[in-house]
PDB file of N, CA and C in Angstrom:
ATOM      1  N   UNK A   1      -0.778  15.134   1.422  1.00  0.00           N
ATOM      2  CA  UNK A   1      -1.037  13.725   1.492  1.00  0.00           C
ATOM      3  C   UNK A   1       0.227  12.960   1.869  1.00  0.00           C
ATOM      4  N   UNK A   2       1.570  13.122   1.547  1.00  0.00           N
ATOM      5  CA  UNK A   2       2.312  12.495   1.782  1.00  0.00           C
ATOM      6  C   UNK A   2       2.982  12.811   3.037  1.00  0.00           C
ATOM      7  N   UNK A   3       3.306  11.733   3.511  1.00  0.00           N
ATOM      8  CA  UNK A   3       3.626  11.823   5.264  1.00  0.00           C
ATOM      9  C   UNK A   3       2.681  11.674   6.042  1.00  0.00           C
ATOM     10  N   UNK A   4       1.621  11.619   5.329  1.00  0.00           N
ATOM     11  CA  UNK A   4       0.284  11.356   6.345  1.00  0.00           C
ATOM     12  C   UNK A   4      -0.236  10.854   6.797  1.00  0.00           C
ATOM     13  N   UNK A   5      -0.457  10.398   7.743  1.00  0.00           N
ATOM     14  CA  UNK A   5      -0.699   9.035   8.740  1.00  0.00           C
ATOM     15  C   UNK A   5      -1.969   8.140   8.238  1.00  0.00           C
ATOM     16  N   UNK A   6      -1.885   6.774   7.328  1.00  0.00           N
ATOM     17  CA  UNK A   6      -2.840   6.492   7.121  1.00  0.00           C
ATOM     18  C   UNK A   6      -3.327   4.644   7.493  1.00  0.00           C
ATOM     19  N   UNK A   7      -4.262   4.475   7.861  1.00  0.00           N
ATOM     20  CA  UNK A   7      -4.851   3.175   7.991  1.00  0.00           C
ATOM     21  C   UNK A   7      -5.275   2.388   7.021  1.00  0.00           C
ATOM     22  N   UNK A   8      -4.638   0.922   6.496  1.00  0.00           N
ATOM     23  CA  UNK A   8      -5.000   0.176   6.249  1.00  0.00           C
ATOM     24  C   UNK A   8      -5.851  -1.385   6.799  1.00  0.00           C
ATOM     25  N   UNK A   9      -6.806  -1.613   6.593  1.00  0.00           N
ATOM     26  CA  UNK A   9      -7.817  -2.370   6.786  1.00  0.00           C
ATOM     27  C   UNK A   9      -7.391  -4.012   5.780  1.00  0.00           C
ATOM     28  N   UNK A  10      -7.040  -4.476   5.904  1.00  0.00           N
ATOM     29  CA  UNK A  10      -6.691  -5.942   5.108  1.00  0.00           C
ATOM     30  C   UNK A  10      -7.884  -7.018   4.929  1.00  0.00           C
ATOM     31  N   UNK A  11      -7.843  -7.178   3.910  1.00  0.00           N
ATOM     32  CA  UNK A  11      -9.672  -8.207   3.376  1.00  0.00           C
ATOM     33  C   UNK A  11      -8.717  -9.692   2.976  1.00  0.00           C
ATOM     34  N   UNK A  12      -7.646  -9.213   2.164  1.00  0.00           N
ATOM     35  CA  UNK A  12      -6.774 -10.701   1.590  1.00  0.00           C
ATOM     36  C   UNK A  12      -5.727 -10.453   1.951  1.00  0.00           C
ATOM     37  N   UNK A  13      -4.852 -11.206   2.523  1.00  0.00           N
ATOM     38  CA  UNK A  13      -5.030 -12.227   3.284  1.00  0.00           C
ATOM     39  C   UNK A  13      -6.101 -11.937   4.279  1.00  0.00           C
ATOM     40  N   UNK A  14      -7.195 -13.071   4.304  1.00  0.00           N
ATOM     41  CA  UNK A  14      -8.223 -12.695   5.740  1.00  0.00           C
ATOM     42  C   UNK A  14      -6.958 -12.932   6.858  1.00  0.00           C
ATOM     43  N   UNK A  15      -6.728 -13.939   7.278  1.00  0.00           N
ATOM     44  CA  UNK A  15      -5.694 -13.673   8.298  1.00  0.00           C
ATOM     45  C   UNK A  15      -4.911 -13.175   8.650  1.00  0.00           C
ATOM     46  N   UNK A  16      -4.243 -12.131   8.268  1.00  0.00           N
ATOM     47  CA  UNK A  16      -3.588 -11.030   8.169  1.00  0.00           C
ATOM     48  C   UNK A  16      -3.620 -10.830   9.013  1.00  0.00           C
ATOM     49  N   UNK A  17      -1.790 -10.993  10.125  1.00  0.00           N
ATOM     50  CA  UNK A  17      -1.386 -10.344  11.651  1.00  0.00           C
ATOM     51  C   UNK A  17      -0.471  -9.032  11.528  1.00  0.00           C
ATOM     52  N   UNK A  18      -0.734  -7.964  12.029  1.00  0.00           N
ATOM     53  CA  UNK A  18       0.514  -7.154  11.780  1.00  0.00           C
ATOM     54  C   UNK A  18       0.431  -6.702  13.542  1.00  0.00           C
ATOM     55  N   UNK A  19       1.671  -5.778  13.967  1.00  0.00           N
ATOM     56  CA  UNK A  19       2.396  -5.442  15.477  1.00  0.00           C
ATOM     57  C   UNK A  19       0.817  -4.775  15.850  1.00  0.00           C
ATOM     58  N   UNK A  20      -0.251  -3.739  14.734  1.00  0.00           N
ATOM     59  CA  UNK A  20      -1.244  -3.247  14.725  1.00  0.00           C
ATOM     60  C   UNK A  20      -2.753  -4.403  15.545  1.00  0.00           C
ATOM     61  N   UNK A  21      -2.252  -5.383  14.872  1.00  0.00           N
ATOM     62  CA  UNK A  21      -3.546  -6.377  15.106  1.00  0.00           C
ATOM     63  C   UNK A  21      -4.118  -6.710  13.894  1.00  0.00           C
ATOM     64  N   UNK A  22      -4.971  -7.852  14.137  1.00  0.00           N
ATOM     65  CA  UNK A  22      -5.528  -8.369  13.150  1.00  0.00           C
ATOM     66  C   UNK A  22      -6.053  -7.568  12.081  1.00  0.00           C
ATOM     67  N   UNK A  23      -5.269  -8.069  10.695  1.00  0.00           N
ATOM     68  CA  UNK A  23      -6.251  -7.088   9.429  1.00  0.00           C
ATOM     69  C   UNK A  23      -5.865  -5.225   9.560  1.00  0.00           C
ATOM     70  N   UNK A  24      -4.764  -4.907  10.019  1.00  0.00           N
ATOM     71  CA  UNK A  24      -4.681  -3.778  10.170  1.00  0.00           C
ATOM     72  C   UNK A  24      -3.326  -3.343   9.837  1.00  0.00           C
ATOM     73  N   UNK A  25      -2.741  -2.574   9.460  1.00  0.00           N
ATOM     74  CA  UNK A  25      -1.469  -1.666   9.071  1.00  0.00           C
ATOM     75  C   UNK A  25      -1.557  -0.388   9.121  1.00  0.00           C
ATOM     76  N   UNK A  26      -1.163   0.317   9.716  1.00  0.00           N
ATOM     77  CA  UNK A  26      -0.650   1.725  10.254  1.00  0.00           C
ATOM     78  C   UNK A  26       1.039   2.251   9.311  1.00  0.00           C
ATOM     79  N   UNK A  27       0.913   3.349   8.119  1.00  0.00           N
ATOM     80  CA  UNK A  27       1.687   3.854   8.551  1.00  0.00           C
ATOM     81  C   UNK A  27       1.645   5.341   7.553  1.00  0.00           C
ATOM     82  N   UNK A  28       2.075   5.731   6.436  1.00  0.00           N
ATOM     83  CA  UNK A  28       2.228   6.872   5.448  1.00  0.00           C
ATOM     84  C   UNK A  28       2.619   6.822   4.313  1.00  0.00           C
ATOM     85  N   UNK A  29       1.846   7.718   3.296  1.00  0.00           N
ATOM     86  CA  UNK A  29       2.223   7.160   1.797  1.00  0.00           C
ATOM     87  C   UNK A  29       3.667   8.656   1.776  1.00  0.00           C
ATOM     88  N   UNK A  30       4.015   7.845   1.204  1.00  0.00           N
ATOM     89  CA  UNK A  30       5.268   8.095   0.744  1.00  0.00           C
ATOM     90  C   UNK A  30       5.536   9.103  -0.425  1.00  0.00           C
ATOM     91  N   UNK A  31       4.915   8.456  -1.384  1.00  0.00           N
ATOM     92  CA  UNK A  31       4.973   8.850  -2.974  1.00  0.00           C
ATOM     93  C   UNK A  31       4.035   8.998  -3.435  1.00  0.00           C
ATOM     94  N   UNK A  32       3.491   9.781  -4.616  1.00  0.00           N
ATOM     95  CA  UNK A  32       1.977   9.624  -5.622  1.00  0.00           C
ATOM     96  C   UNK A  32       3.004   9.569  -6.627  1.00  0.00           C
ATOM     97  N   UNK A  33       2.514   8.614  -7.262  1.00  0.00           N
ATOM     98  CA  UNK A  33       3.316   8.482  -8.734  1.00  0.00           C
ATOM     99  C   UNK A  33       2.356   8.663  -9.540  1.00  0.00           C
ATOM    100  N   UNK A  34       1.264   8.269  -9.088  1.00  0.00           N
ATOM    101  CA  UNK A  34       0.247   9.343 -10.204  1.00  0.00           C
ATOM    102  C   UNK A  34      -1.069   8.956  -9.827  1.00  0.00           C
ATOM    103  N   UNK A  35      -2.492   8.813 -10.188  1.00  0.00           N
ATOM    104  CA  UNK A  35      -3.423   9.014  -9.717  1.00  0.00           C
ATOM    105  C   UNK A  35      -3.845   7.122  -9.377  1.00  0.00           C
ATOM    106  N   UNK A  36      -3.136   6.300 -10.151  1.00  0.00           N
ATOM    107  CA  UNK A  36      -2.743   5.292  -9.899  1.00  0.00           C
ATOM    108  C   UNK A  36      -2.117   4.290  -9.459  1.00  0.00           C
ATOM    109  N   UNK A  37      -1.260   4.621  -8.674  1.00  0.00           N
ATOM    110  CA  UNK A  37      -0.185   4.337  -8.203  1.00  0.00           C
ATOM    111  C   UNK A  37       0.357   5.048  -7.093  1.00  0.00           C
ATOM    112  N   UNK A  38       0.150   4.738  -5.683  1.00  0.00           N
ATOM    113  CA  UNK A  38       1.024   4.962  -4.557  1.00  0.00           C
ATOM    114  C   UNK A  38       1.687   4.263  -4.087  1.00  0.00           C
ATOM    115  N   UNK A  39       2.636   4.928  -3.471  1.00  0.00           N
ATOM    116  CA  UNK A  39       3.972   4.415  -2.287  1.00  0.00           C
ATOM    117  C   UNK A  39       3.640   4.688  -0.951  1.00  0.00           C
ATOM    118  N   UNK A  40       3.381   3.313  -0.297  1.00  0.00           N
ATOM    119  CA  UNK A  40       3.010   3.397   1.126  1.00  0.00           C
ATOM    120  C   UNK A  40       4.133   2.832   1.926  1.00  0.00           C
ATOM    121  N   UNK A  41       4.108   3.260   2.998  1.00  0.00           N
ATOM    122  CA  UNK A  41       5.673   3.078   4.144  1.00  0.00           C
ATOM    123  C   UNK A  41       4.647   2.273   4.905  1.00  0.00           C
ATOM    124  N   UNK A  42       4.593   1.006   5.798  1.00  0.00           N
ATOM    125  CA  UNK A  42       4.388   0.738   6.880  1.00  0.00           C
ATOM    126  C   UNK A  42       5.191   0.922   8.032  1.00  0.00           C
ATOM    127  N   UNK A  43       4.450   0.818   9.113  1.00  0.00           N
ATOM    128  CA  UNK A  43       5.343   1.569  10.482  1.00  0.00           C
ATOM    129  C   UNK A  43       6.233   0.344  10.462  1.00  0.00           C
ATOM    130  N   UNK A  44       6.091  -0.724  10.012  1.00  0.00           N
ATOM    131  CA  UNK A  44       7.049  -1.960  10.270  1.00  0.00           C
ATOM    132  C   UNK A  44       6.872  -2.540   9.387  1.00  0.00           C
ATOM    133  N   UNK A  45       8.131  -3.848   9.375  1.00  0.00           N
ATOM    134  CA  UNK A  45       8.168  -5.142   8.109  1.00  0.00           C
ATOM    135  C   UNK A  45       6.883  -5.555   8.257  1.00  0.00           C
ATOM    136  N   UNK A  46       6.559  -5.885   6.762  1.00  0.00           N
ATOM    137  CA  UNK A  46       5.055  -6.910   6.787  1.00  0.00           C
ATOM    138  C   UNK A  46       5.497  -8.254   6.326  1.00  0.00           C
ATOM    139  N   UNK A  47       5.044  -9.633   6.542  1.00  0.00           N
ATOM    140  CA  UNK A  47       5.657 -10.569   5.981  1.00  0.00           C
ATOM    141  C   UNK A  47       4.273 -10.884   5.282  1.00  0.00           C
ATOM    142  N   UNK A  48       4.688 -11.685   4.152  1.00  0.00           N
ATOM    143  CA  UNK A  48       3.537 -12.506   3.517  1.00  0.00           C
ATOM    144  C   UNK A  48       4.132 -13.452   2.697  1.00  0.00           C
ATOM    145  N   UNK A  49       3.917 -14.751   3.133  1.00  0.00           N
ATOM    146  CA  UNK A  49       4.624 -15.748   2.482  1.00  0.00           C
ATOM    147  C   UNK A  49       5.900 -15.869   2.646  1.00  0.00           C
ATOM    148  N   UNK A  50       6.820 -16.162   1.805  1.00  0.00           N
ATOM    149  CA  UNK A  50       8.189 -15.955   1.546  1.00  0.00           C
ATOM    150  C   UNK A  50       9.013 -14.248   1.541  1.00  0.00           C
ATOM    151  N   UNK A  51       7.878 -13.618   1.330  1.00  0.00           N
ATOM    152  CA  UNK A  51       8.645 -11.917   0.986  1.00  0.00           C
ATOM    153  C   UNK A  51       7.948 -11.239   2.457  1.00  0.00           C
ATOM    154  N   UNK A  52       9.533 -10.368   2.667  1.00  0.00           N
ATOM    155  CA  UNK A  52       8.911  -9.260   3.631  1.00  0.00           C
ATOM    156  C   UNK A  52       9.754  -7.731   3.625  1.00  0.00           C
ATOM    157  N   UNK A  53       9.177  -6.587   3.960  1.00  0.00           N
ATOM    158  CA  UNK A  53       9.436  -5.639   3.876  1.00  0.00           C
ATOM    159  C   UNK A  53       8.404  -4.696   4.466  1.00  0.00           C
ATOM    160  N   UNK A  54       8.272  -2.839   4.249  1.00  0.00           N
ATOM    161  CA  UNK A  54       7.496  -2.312   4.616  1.00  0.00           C
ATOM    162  C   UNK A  54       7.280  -1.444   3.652  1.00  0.00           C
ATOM    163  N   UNK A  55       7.393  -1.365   1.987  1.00  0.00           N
ATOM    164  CA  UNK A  55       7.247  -0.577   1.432  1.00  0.00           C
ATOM    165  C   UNK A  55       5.985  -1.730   0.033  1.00  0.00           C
ATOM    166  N   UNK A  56       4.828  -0.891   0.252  1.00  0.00           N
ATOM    167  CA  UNK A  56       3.711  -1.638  -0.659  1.00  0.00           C
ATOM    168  C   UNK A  56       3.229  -0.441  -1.608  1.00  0.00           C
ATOM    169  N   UNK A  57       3.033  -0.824  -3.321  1.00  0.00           N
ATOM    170  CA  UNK A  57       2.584  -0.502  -3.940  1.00  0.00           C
ATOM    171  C   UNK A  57       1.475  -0.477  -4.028  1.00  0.00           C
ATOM    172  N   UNK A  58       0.330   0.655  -3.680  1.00  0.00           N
ATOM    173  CA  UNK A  58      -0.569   0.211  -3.862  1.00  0.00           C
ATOM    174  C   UNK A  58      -1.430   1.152  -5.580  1.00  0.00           C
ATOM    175  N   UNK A  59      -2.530  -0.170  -6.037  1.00  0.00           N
ATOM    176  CA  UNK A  59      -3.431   0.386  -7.252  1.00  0.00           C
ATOM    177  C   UNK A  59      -4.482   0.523  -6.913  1.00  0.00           C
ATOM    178  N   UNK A  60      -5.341   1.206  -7.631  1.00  0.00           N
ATOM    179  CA  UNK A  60      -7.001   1.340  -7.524  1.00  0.00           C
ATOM    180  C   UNK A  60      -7.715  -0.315  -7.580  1.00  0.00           C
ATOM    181  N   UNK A  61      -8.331  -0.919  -6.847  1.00  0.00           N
ATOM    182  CA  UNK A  61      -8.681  -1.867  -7.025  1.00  0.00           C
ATOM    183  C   UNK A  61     -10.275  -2.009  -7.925  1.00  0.00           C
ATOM    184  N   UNK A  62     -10.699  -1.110  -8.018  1.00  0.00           N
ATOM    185  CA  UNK A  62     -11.956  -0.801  -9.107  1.00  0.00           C
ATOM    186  C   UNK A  62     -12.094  -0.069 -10.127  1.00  0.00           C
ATOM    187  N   UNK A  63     -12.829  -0.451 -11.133  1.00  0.00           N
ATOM    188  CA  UNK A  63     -12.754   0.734 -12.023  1.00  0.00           C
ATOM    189  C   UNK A  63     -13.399   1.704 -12.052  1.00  0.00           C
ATOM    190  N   UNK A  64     -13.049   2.709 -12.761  1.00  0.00           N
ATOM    191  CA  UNK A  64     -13.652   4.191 -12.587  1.00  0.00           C
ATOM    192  C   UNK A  64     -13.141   5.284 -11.047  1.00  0.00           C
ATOM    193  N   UNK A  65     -12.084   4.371 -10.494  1.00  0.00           N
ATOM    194  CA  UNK A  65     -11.693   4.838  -9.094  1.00  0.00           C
ATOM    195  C   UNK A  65     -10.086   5.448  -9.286  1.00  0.00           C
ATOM    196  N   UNK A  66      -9.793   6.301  -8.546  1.00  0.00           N
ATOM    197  CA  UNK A  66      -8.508   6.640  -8.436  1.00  0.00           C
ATOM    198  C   UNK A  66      -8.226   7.088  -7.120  1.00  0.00           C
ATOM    199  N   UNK A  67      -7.137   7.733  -6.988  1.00  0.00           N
ATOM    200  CA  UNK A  67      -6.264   8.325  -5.906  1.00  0.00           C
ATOM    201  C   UNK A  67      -6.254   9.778  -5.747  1.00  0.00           C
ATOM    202  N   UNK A  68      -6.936  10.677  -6.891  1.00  0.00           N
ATOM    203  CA  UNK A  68      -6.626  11.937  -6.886  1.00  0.00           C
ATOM    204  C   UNK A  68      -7.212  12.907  -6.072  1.00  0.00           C
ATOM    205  N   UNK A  69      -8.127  12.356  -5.608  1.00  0.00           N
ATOM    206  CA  UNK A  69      -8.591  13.322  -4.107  1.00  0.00           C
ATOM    207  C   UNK A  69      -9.266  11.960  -2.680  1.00  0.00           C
ATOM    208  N   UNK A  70      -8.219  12.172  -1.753  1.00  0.00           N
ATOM    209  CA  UNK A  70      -8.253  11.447  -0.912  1.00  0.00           C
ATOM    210  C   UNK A  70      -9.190  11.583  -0.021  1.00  0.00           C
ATOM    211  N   UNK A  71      -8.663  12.811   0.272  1.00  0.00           N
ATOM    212  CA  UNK A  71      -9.601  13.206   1.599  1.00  0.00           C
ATOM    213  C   UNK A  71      -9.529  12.318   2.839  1.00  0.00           C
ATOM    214  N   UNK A  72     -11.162  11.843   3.131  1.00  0.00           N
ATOM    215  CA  UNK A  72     -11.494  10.935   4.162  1.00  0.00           C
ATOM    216  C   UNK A  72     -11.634  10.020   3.785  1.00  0.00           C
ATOM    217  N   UNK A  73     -12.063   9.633   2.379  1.00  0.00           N
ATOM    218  CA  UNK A  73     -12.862   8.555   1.575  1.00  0.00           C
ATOM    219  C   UNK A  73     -11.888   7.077   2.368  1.00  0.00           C
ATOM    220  N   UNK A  74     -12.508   6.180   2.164  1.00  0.00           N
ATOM    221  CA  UNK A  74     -11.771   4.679   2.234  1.00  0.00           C
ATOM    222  C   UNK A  74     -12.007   3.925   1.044  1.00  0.00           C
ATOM    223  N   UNK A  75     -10.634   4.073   0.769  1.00  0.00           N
ATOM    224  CA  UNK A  75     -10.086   3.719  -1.251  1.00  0.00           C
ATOM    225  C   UNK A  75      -9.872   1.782  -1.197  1.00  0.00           C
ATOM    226  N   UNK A  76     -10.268   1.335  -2.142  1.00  0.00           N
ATOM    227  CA  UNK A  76     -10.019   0.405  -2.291  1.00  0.00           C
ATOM    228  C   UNK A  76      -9.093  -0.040  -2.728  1.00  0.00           C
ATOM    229  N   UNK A  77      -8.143  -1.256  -2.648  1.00  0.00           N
ATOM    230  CA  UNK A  77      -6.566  -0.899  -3.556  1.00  0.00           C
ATOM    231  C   UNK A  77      -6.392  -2.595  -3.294  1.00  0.00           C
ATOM    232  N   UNK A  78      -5.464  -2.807  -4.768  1.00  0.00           N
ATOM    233  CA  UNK A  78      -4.790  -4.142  -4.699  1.00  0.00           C
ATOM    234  C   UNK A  78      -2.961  -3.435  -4.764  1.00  0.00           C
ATOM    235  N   UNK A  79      -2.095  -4.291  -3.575  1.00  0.00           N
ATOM    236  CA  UNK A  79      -1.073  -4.060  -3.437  1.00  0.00           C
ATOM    237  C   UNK A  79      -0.100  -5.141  -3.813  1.00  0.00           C
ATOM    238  N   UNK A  80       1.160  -4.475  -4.081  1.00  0.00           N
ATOM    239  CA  UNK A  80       2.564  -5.531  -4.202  1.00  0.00           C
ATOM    240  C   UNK A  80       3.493  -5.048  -3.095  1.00  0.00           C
ATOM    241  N   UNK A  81       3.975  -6.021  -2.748  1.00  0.00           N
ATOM    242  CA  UNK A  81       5.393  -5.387  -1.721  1.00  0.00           C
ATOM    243  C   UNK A  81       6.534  -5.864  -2.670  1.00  0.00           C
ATOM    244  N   UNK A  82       7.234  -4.418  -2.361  1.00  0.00           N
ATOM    245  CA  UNK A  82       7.987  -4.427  -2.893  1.00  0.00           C
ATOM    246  C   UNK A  82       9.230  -4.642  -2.522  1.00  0.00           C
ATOM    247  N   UNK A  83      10.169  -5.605  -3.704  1.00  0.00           N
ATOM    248  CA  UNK A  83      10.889  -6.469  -3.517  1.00  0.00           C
ATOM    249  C   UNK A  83      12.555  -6.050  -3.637  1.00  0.00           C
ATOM    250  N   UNK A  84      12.727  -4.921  -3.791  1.00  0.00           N
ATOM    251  CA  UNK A  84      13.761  -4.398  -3.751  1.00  0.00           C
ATOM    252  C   UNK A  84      13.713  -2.886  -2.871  1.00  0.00           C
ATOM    253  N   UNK A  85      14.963  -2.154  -2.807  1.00  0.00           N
ATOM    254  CA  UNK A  85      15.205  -1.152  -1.695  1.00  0.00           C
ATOM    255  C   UNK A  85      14.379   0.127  -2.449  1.00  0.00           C
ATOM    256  N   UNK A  86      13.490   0.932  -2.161  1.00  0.00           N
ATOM    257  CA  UNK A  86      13.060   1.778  -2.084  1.00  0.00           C
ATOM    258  C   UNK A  86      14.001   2.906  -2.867  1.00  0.00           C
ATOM    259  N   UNK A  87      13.017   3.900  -3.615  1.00  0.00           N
ATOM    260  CA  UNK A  87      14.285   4.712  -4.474  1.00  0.00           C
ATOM    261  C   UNK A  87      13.049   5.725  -5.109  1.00  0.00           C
ATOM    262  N   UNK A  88      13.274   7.126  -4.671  1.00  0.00           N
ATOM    263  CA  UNK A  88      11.988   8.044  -5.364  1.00  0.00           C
ATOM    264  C   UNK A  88      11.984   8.180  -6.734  1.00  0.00           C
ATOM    265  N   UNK A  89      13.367   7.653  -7.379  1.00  0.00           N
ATOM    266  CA  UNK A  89      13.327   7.486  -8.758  1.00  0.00           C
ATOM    267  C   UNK A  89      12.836   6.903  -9.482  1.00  0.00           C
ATOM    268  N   UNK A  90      12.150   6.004  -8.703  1.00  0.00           N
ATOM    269  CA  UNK A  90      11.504   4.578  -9.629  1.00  0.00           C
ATOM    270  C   UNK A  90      10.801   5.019 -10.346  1.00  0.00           C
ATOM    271  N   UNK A  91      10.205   4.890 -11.923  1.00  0.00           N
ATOM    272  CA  UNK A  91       9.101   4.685 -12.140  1.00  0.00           C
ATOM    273  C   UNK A  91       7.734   3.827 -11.809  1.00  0.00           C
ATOM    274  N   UNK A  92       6.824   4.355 -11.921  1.00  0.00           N
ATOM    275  CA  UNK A  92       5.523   3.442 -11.741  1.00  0.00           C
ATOM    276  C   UNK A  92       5.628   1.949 -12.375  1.00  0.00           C
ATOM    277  N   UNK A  93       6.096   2.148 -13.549  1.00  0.00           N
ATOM    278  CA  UNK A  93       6.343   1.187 -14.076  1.00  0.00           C
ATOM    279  C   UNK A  93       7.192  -0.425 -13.493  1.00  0.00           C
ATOM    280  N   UNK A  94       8.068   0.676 -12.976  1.00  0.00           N
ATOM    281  CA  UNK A  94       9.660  -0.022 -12.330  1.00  0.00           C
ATOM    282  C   UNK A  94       8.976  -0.807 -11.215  1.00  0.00           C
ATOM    283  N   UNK A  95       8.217   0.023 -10.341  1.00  0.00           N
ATOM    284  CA  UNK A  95       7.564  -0.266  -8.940  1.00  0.00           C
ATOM    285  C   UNK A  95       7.024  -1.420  -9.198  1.00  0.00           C
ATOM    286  N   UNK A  96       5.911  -1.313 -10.422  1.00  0.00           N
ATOM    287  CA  UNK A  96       5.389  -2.446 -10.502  1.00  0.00           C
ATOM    288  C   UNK A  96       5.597  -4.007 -10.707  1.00  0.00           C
ATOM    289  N   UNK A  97       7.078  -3.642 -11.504  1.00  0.00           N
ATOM    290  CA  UNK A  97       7.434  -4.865 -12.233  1.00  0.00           C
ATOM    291  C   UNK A  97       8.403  -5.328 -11.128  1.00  0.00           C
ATOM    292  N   UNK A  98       8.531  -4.476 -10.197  1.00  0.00           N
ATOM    293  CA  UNK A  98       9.801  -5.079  -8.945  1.00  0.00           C
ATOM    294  C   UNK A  98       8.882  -5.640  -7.513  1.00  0.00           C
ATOM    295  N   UNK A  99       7.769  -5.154  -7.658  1.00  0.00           N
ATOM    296  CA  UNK A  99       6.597  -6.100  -6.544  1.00  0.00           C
ATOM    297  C   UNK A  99       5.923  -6.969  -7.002  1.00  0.00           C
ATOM    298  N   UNK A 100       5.560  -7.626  -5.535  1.00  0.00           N
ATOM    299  CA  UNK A 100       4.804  -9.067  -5.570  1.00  0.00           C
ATOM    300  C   UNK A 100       3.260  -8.895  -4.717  1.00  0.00           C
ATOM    301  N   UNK A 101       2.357  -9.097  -5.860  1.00  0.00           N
ATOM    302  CA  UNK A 101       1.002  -8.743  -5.166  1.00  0.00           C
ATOM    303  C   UNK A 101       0.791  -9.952  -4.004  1.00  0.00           C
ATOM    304  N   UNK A 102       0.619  -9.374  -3.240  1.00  0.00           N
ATOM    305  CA  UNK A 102       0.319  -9.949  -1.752  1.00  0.00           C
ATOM    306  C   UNK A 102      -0.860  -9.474  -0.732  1.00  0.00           C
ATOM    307  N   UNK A 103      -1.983  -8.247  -1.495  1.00  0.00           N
ATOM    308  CA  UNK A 103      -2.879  -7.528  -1.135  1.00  0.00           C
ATOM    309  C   UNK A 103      -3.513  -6.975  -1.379  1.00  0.00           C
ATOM    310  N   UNK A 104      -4.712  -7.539  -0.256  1.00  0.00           N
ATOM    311  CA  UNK A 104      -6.172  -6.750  -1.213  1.00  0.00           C
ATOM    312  C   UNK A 104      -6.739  -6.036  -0.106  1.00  0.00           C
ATOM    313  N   UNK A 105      -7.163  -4.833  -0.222  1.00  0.00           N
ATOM    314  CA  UNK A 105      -7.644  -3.709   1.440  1.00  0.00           C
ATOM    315  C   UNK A 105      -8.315  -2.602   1.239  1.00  0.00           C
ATOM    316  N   UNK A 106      -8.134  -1.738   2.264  1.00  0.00           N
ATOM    317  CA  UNK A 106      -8.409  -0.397   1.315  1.00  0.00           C
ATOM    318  C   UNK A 106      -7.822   0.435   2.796  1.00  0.00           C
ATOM    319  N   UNK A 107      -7.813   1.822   2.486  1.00  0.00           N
ATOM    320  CA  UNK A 107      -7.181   2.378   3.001  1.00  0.00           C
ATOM    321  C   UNK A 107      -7.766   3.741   3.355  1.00  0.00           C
ATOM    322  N   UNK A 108      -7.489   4.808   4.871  1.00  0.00           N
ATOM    323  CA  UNK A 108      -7.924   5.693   4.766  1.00  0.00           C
ATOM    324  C   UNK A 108      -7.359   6.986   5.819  1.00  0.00           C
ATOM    325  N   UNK A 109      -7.377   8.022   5.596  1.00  0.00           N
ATOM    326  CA  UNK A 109      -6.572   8.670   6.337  1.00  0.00           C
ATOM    327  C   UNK A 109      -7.148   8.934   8.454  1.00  0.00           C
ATOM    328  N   UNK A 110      -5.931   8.492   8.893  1.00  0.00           N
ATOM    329  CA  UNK A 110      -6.216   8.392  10.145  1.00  0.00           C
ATOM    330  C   UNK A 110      -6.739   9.160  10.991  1.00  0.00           C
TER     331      UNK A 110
END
């Protein structure tokens, strides 16, 4: 799973522009920090609002849902970008409390 080329689909912001096109982000998760919690790389900076970067936390956005078998499925997820430099040490925890939710989508392998 990790390194693996995956598509995001963007619902919030509806207007959502990325280099991809409207409502769309292209790039690879990074990290599983656990069945809750991934580290996604975009192929480029995303801006939203005041914050920009290319590294988004993403969570299960429903309940009873997780991350632990991907497959093909298209996962639903609320994200934060995250607001400091990237580090495989982080905890989940850390990740969370250092991003700013800026996203609602879902995601699926390309």
């Amino acid at each position: 799973m990790k390194n693996e080329k995956y598509f995001i689909s963007v619902a919030e912001p509806w207007d959502f522009e990325s280099p991809d096109g409207q409502n769309k982000v292209r790039g690879s998760i990074v990290s599983v920090k656990s069945n809750q919690c991934l580290v996604f790389k975009s192929n480029y900076d995303l801006k939203f609002g005041d914050v920009t970067g290319d590294i988004l936390v993403l969570f299960p956005r429903h309940y009873g849902i997780d991350f632990s078998d991907l497959g093909d499925k298209r996962l639903a997820f609320n994200g934060g970008l995250l607001l400091k430099k990237y580090n495989e040490n982080l905890s989940e925890k850390e990740l969370e409390e250092n991003s700013k939710f800026v996203i609602i989508g879902s995601f699926r392998k390309e």
